[in-house]
Protein backbone atom coordinates (compact mmCIF):
# COMPACT_ATOMS: atom_id res chain seq x y z
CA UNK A 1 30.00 1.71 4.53
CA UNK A 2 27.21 1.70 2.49
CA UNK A 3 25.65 -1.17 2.69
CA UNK A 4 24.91 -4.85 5.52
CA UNK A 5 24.35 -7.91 3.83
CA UNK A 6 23.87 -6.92 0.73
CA UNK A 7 21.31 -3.66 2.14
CA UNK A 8 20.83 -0.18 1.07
CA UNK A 9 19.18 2.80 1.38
CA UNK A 10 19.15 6.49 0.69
CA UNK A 11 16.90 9.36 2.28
CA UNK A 12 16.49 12.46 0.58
CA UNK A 13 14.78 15.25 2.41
CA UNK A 14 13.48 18.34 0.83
CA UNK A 15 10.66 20.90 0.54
CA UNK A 16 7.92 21.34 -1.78
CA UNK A 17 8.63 24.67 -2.23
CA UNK A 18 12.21 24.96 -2.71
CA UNK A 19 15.39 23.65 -4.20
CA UNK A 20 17.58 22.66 -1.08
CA UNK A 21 17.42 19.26 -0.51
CA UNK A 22 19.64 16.65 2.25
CA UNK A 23 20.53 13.21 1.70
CA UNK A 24 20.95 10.17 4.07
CA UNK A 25 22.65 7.06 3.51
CA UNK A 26 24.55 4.39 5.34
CA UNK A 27 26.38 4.44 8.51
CA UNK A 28 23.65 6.35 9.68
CA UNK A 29 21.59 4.06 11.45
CA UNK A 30 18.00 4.33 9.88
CA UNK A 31 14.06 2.12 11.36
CA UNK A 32 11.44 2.36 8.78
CA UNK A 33 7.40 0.89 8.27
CA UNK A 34 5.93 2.26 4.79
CA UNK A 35 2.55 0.97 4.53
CA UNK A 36 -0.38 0.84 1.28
CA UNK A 37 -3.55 -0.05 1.71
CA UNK A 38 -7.24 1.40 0.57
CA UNK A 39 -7.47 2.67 3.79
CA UNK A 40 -10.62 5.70 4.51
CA UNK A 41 -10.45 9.02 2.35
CA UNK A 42 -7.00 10.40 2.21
CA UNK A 43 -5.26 7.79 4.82
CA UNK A 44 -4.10 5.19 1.88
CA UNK A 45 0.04 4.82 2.48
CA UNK A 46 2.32 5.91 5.39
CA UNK A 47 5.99 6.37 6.35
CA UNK A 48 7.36 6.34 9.80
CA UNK A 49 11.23 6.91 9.59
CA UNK A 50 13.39 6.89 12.15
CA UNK A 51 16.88 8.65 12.27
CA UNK A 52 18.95 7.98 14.64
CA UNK A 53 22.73 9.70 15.36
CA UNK A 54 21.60 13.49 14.95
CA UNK A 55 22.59 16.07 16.93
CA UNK A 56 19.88 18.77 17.50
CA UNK A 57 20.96 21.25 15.01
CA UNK A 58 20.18 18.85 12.51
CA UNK A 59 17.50 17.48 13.93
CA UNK A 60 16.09 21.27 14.23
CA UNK A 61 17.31 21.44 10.48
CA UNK A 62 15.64 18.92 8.98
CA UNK A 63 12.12 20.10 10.70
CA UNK A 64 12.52 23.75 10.02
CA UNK A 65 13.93 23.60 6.36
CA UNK A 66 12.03 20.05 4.69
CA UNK A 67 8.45 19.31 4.49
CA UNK A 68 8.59 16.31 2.23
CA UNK A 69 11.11 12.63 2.37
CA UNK A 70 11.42 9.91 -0.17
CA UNK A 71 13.33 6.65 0.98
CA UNK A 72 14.99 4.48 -1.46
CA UNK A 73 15.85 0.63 -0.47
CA UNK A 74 16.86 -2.63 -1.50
CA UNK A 75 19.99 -4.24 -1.93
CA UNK A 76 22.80 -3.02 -3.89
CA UNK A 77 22.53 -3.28 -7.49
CA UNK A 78 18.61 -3.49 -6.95
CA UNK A 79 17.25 -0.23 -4.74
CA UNK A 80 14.21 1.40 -5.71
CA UNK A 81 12.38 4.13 -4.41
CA UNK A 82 9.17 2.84 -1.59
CA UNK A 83 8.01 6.39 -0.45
CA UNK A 84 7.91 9.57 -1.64
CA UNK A 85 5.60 11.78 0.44
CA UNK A 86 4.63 14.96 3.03
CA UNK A 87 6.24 15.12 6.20
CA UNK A 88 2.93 15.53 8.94
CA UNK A 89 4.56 15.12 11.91
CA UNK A 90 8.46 15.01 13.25
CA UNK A 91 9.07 13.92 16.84
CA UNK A 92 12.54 14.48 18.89
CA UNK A 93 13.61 11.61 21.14
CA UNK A 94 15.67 9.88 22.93
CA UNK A 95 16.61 5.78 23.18
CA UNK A 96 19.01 5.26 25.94
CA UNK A 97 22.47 7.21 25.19
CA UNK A 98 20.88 7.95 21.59
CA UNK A 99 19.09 11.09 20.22
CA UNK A 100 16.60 10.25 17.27
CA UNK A 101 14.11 12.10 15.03
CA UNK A 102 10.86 10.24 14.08
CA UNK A 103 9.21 11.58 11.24
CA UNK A 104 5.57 10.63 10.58
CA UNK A 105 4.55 10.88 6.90
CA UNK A 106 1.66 10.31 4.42
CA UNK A 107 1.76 9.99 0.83
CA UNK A 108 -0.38 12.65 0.07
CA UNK A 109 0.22 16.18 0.24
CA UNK A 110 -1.95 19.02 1.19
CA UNK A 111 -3.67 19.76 -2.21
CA UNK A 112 -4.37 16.46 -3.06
CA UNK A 113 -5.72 15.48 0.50
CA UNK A 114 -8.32 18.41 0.27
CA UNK A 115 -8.89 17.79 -3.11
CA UNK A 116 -12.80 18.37 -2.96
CA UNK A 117 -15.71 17.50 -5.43
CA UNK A 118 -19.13 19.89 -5.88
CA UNK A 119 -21.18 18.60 -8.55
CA UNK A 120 -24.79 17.14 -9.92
CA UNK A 121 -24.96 14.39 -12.44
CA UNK A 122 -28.07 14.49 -14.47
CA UNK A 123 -30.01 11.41 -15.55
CA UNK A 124 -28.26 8.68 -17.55
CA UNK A 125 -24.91 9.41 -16.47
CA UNK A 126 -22.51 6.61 -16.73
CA UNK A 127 -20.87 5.68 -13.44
CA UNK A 128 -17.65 4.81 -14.45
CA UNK A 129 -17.47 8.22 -16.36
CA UNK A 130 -18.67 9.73 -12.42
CA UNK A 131 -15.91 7.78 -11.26
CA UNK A 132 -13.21 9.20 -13.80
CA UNK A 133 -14.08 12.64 -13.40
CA UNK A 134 -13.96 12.43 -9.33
CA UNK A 135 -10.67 11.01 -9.80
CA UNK A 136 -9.32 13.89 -11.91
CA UNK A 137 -9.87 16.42 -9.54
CA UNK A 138 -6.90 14.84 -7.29
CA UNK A 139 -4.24 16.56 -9.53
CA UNK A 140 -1.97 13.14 -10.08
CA UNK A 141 -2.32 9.95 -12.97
CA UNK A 142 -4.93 7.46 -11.84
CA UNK A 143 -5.10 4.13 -13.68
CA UNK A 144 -8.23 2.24 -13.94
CA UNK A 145 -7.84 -1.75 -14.33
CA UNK A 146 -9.22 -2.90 -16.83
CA UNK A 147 -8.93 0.36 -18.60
CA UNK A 148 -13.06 2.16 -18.97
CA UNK A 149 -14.23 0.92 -22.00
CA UNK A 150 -11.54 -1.80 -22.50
CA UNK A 151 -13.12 -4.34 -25.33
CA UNK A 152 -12.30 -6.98 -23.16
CA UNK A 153 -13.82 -6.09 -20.06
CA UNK A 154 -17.18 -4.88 -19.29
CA UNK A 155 -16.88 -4.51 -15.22
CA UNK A 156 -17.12 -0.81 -15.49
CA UNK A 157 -19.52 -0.45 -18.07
CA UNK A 158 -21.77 -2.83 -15.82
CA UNK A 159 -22.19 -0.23 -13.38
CA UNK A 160 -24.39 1.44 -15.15
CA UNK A 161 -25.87 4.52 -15.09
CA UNK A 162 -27.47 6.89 -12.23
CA UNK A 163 -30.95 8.37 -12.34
CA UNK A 164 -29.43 11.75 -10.31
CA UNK A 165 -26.11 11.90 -8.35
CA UNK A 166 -25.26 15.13 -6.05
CA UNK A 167 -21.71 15.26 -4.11
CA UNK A 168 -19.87 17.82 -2.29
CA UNK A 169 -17.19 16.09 -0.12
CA UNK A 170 -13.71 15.47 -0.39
CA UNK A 171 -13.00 13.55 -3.51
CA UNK A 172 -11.21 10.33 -1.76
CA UNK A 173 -14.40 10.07 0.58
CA UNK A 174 -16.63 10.52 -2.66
CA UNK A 175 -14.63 7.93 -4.51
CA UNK A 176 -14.48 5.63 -1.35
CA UNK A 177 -17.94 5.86 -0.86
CA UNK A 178 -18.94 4.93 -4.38
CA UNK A 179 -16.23 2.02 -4.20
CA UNK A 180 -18.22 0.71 -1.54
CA UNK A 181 -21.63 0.43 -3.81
CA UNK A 182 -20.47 -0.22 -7.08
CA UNK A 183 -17.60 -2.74 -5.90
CA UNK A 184 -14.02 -1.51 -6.71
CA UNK A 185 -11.36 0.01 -4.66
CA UNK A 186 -8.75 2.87 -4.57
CA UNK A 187 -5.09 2.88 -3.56
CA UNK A 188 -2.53 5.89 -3.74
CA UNK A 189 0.25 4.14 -4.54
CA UNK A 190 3.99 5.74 -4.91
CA UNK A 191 3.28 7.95 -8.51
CA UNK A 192 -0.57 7.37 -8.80
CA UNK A 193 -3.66 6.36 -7.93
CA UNK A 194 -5.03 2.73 -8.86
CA UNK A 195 -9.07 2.18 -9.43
CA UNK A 196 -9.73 -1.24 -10.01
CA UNK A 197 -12.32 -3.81 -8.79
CA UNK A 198 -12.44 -5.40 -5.32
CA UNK A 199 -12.50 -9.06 -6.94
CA UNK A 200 -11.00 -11.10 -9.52
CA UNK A 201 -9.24 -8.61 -10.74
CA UNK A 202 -5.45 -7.43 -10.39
CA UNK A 203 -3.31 -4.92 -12.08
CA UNK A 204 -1.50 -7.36 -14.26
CA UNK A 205 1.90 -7.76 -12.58
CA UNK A 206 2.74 -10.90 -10.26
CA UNK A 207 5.40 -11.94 -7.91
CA UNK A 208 6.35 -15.62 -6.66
CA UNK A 209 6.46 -16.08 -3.16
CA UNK A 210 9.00 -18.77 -1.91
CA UNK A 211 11.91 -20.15 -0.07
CA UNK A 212 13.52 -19.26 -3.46
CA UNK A 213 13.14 -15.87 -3.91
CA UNK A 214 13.73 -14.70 -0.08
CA UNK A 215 10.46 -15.86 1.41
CA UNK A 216 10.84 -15.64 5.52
CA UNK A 217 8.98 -18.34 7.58
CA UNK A 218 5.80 -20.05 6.94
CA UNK A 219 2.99 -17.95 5.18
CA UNK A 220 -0.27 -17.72 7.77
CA UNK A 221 -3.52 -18.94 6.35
CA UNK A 222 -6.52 -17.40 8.12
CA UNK A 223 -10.02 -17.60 7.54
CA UNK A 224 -11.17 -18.16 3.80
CA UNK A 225 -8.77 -17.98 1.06
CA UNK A 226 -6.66 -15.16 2.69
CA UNK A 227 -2.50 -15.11 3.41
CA UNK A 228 -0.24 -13.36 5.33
CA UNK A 229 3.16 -13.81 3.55
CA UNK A 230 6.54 -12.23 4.36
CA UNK A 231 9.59 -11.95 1.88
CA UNK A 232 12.80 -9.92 1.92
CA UNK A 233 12.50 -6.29 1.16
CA UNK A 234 10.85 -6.09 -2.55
CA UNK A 235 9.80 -2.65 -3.41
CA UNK A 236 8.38 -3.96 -6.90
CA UNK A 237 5.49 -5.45 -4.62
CA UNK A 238 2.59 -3.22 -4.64
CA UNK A 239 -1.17 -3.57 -3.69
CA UNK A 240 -3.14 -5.20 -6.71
CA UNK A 241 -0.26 -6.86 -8.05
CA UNK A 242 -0.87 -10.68 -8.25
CA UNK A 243 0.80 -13.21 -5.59
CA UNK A 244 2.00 -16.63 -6.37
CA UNK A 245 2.52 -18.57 -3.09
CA UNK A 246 4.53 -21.67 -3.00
CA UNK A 247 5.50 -23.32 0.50
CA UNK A 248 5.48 -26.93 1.42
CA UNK A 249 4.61 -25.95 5.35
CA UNK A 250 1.79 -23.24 6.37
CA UNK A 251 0.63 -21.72 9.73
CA UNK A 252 -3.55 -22.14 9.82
CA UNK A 253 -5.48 -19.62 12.31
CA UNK A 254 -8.50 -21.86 12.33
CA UNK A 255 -12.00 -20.33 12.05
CA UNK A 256 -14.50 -20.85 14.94
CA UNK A 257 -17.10 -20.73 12.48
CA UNK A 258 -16.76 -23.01 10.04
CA UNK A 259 -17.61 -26.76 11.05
CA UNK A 260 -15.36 -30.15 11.49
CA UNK A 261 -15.10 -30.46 7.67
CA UNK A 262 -14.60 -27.04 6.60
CA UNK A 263 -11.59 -26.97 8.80
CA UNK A 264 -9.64 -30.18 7.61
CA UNK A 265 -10.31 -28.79 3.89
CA UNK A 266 -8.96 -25.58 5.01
CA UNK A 267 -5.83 -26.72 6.45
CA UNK A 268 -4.76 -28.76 2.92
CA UNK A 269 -4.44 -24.69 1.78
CA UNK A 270 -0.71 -24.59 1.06
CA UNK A 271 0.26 -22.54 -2.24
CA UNK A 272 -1.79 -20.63 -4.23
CA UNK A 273 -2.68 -17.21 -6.25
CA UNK A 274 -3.57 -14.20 -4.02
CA UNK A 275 -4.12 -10.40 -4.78
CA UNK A 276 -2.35 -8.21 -2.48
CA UNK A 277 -4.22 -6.33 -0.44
CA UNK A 278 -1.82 -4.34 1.76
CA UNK A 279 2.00 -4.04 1.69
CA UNK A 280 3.92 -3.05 4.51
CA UNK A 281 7.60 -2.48 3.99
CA UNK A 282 9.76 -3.21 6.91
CA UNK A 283 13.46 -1.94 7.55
CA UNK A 284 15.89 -1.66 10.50
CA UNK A 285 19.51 -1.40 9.04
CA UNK A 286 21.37 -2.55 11.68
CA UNK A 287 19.19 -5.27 12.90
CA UNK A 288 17.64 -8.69 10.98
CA UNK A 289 14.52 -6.45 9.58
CA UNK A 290 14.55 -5.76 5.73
CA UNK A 291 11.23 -7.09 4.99
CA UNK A 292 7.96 -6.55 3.20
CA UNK A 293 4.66 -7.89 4.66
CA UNK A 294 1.64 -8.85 2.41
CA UNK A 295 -1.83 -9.66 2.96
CA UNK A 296 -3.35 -11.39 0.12
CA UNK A 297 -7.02 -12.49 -1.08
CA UNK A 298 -7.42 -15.50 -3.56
CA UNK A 299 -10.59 -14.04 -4.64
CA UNK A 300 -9.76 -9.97 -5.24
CA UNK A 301 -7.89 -7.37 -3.93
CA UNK A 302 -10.94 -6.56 -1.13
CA UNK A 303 -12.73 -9.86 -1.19
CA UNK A 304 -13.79 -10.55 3.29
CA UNK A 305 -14.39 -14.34 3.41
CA UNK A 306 -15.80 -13.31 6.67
CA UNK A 307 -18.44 -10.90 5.81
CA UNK A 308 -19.71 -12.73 2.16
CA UNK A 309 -18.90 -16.53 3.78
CA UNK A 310 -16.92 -17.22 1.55
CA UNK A 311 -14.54 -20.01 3.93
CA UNK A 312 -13.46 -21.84 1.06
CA UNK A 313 -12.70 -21.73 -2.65
């Protein structure tokens, strides 16, 4: 059996270093949380996979011969792949009759983690250009959005240009950092890494969001135009992509801040455009979890109606 209600997956497990590789698939029971998010330096998307069913010469197997796991999911006829990254940390256990192997996993690997950036920029230097030769030290694509120089867009020729600029650090931190003052974000997303402002901005790809296409519950409106939505699995779904929620009913965490008025305005929030934030993806094969969880901004990718007050829109 290969797939439940319409589910499937396939693990492949190999090394970075070698040609040997071992694939999982259904009956084997399989728990699984990818995350994306901007995250701090080199922590931007996670796996935790669970395998359950091995005995402990494959369990031993898998640890001693495979440093690296991409996972594959969806339904059949529509699968794609949701992680493909290093292997940090496996775990042996044990849930009640049942051995298990949890492997921890980040989407980086070792080269790109340390990736590391020594250099002085003399007077007049662009930032954006700063910004694009940072990135190229990380040794996969990057995509900036809008594209540097793009005739229609001047965000990153706004920045402007520094007087003197002197980093040695890791180049995530160094890229984080300058996110932080000039106003854009980074992700490491499956196959590269995506530069593009914190607001008003998304990467140019959008989703709809409702009972329709496999929406699950109410979305949850917290404070300031933010969501929390939850849909069946969709791999396509990726941080900076462009959300387009439609519901008739919504759950409201109110804000303790905002006054009498702020809050009955708040609560008429139903449907709307949001930039994704985060994406979690959410699996258990033999249980009523195939799901991916988004958190959503109506005003950028990294907009905090907390910290600019910013409750309404």
């Amino acid at each position: 059996m290969t797939a439940l209600y319409g589910r499937y997956y396939e693990l492949t497990l190999y090394s970075a270093t070698g040609s040997q590789t071992l694939s999982i698939k259904a009956p084997v029971q399989i728990q699984f949380r990818v995350t994306y998010y901007a995250g701090s330096g080199a922590i931007k998307g996670t796996a935790e996979i669970t395998i359950y069913g091995l005995n402990l010469a494959s369990m031993d197997q898998i640890i001693n011969k495979y440093d690296r796991i991409k996972l594959v999911a969806g339904y059949v006829g529509g699968s794609e792949a949701i992680f493909d990254g290093a292997i940090f940390t496996p775990s042996k256990g044990k849930a009640g009759m049942e051995q298990y192997l949890a492997l921890y996993c980040t989407i980086m690997g070792k080269d790109e983690s340390q990736a590391t950036i020594n250099n002085t920029w003399g007077n007049g230097t662009r930032v954006c250009d700063i910004v694009k030769e940072i990135a190229s030290n990380l040794g996969v694509p990057v995509t900036f959005l809008p594209a540097i120089d793009a005739p229609d867009s001047t965000f990153w020729s706004d920045l402007g240009r520094v007087r003197t600029l002197s980093l040695s650090t890791k180049a995530y931190t160094a890229l984080d950092d300058l996110g932080r003052s000039y106003g854009f974000v980074v992700y490491r997303l499956l196959d590269k890494v995506l530069i593009l402002p914190r607001t008003a901005v998304g990467s140019g790809t959008s989703h709809v969001i409702s009972a329709d296409t496999g929406m699950e519950g109410s979305p949850l409106f917290s404070a300031g135009p933010t969501v929390n939505v939850v849909t069946r699995l969709n791999p396509k779904i990726m941080p900076g992509d462009e959300i387009l929620v439609k519901t008739r009913y919504s759950l409201v965490v109110p804000d303790i801040s905002s006054n009498f008025n702020d809050q009955t305005r708040f609560t008429q929030a139903k449907s709307g455009r949001y930039f994704a934030s985060s994406i979690i993806h959410y699996g258990d094969f033999y249980s009523d979890t195939w799901s991916t969880s988004i958190q959503g901004y109506a005003l950028g990718v990294d907009h905090d109606p907390i910290t600019t007050g910013d409750y309404l829109y």
